[in-house]
Protein backbone atom coordinates (compact mmCIF):
# COMPACT_ATOMS: atom_id res chain seq x y z
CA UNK A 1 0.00 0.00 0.00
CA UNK A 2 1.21 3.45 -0.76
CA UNK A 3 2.15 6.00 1.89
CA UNK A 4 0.08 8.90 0.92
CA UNK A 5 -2.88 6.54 -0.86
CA UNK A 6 -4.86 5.32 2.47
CA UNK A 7 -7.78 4.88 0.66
CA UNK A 8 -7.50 0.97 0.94
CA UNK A 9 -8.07 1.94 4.73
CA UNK A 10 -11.22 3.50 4.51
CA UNK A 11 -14.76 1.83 3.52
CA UNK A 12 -14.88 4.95 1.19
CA UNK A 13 -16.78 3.58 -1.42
CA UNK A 14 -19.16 2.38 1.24
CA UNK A 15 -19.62 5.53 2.73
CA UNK A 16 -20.17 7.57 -0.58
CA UNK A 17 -22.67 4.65 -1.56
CA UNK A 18 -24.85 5.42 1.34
CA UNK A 19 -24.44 9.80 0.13
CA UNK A 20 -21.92 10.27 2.31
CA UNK A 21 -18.87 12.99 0.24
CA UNK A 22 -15.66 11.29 1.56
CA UNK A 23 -12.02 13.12 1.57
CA UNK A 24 -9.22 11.22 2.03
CA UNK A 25 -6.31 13.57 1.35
CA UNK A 26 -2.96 12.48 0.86
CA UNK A 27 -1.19 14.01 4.62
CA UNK A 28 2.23 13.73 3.04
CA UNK A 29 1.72 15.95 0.08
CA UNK A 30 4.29 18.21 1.02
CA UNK A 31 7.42 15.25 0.31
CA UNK A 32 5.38 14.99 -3.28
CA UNK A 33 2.86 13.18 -5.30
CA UNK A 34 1.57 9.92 -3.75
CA UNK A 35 2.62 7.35 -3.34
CA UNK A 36 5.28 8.95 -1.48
CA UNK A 37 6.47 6.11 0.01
CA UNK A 38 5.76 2.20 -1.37
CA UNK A 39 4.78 -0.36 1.63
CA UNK A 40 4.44 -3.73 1.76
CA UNK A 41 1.29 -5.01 1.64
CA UNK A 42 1.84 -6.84 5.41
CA UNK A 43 4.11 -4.76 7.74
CA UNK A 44 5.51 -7.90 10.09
CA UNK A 45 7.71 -7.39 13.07
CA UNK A 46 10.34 -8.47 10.97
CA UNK A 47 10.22 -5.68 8.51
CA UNK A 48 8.83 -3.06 10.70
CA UNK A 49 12.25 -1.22 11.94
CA UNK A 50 12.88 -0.41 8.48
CA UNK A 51 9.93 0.74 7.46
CA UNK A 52 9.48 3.21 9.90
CA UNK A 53 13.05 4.42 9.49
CA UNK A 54 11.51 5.83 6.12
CA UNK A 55 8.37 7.02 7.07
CA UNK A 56 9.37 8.60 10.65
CA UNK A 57 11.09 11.84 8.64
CA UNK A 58 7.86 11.96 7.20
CA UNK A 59 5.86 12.15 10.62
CA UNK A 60 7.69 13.78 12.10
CA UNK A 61 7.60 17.08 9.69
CA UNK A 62 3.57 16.62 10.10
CA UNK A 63 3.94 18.80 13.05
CA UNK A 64 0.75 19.94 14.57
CA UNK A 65 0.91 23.51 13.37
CA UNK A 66 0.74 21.70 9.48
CA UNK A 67 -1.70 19.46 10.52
CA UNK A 68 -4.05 22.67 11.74
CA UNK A 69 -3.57 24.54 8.78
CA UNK A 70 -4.50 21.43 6.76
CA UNK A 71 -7.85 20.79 8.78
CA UNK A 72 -8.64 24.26 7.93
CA UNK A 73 -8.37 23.92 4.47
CA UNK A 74 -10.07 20.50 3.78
CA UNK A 75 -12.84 21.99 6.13
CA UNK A 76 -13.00 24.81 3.93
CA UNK A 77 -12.10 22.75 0.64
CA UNK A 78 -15.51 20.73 1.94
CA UNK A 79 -17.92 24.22 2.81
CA UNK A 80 -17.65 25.03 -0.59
CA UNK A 81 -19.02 21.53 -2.89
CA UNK A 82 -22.23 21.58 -4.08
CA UNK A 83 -22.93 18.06 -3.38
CA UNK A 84 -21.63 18.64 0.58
CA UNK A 85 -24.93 19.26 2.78
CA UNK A 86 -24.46 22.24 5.08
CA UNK A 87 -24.10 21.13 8.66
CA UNK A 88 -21.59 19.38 10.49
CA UNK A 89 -18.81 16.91 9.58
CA UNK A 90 -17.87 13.62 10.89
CA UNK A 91 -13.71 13.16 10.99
CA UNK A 92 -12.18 9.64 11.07
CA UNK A 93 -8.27 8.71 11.06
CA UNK A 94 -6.26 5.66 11.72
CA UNK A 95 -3.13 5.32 13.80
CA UNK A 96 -1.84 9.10 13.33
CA UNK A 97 -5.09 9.78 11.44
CA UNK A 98 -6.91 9.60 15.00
CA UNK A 99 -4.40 11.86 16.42
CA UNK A 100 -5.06 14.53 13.46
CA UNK A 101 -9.40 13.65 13.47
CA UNK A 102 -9.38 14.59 17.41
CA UNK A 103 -7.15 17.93 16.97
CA UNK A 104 -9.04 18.61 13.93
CA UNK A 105 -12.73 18.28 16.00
CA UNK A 106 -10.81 20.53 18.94
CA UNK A 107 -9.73 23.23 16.39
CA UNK A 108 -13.45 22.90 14.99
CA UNK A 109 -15.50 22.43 17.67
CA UNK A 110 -18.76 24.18 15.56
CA UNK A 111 -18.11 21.87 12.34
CA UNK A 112 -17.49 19.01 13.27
CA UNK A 113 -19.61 16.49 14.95
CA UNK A 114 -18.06 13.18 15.83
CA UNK A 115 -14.65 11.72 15.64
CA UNK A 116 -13.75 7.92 15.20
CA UNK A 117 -10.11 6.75 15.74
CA UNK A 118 -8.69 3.51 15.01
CA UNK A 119 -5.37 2.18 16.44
CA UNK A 120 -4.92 5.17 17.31
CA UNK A 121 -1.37 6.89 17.41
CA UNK A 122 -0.19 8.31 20.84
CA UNK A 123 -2.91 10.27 22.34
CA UNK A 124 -0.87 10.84 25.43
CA UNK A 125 2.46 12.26 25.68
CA UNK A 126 4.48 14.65 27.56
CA UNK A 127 4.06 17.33 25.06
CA UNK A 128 2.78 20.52 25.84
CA UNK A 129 0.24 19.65 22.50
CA UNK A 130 -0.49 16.18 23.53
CA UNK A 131 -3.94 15.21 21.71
CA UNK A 132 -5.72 14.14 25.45
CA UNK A 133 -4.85 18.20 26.56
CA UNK A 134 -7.76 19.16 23.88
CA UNK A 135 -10.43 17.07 25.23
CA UNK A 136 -12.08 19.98 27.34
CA UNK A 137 -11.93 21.33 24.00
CA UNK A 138 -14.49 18.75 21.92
CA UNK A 139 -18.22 19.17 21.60
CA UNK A 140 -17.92 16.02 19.51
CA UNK A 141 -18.82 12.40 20.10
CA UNK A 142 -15.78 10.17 20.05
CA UNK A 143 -14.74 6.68 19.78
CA UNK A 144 -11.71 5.21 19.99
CA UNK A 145 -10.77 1.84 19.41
CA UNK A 146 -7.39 -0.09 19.63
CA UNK A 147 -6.91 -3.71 18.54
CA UNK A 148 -5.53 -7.05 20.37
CA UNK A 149 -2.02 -6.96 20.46
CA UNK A 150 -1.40 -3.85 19.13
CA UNK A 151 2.13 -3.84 18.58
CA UNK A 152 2.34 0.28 18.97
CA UNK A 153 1.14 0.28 22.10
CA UNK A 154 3.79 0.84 25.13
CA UNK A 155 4.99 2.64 27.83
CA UNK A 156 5.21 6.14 27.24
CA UNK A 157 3.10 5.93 23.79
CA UNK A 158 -0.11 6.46 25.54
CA UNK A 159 -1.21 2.61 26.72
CA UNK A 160 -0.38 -0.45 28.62
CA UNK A 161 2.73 -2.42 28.35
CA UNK A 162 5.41 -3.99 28.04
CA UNK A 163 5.67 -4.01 24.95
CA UNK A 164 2.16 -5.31 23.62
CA UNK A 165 -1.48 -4.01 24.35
CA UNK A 166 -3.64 -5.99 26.88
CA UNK A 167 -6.36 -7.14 25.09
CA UNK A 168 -9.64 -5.33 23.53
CA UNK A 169 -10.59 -1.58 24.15
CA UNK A 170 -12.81 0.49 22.98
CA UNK A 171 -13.61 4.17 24.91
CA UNK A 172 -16.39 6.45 23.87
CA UNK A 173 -16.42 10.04 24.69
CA UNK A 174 -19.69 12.33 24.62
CA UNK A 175 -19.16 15.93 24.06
CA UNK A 176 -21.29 19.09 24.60
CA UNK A 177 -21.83 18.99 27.98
């Protein structure tokens, strides 16, 4: 799968089949055309050092401050198509997607409506800008869900460890009051 083309990720055809307008846009744009990056299909334990020795660089120049300035413009880019109902959006991102979908809802508390985030990347950090400081911020429902064995999840990254997640969980938020 292509880094840049996470379409494969997303039941977009799904959602646009039940008159939903989907916008998947490519979050590494900036390093060029997609696919920025060429993946394996299956990212083993084996293989996964490497892989994220190319695509870190990348991530790591996402800084928040882009990733803002982004959500402003697809939420703008979105405002202004004809076939786009007025009212507000739903935002849904996996791994770092779910970091960007609950600092994009934050940022735009009025627009957008609920958040869904799977696997998601680490919500809680040290960092003066860590995602779980906005959540006095959100109005919107969320749900987060991370996956048995999730091999991101440790110490320090937001979730239990050693080294491996403990089993299902899911956590829903309600907004707005």
């Amino acid at each position: 799968m292509p880094v840049g083309q996470v379409g494969q990720l997303l039941p977009r055809t799904e959602l646009a089949e039940h008159g939903y307008y989907v916008l998947v846009p490519n979050l590494y744009y900036r390093h060029g055309p997609a696919p920025v990056i060429e993946l394996p299909e299956h990212i083993g334990e084996e293989i996964r050092p490497a892989v994220f020795t190319q695509l870190m660089p990348l991530i790591e120049a996402h800084t928040t401050e882009r990733a803002l300035r982004d959500a402003d413009s697809y939420l703008r880019f979105l405002t202004t198509q004809p076939e786009v109902s007025a009212g507000p959006v739903a935002v849904t991102g996996y791994c770092m997607g779910a970091v960007l979908a609950m600092r994009t809802a934050a940022a735009h508390p009025e627009q957008v409506a609920a958040v869904a985030g799977f696997h998601p990347g680490p919500l809680v950090t040290d960092a003066p800008d860590s995602p779980h400081r906005l959540v006095p911020n959100l109005t919107a429902r969320v749900h987060l869900g991370l996956a048995e064995n999730d091999l991101t999840v440790r110490p320090g990254r937001g979730g239990p460890g050693p080294g491996r997640g403990r089993g299902r969980c899911v956590c829903s938020l309600s907004g707005g009051g």
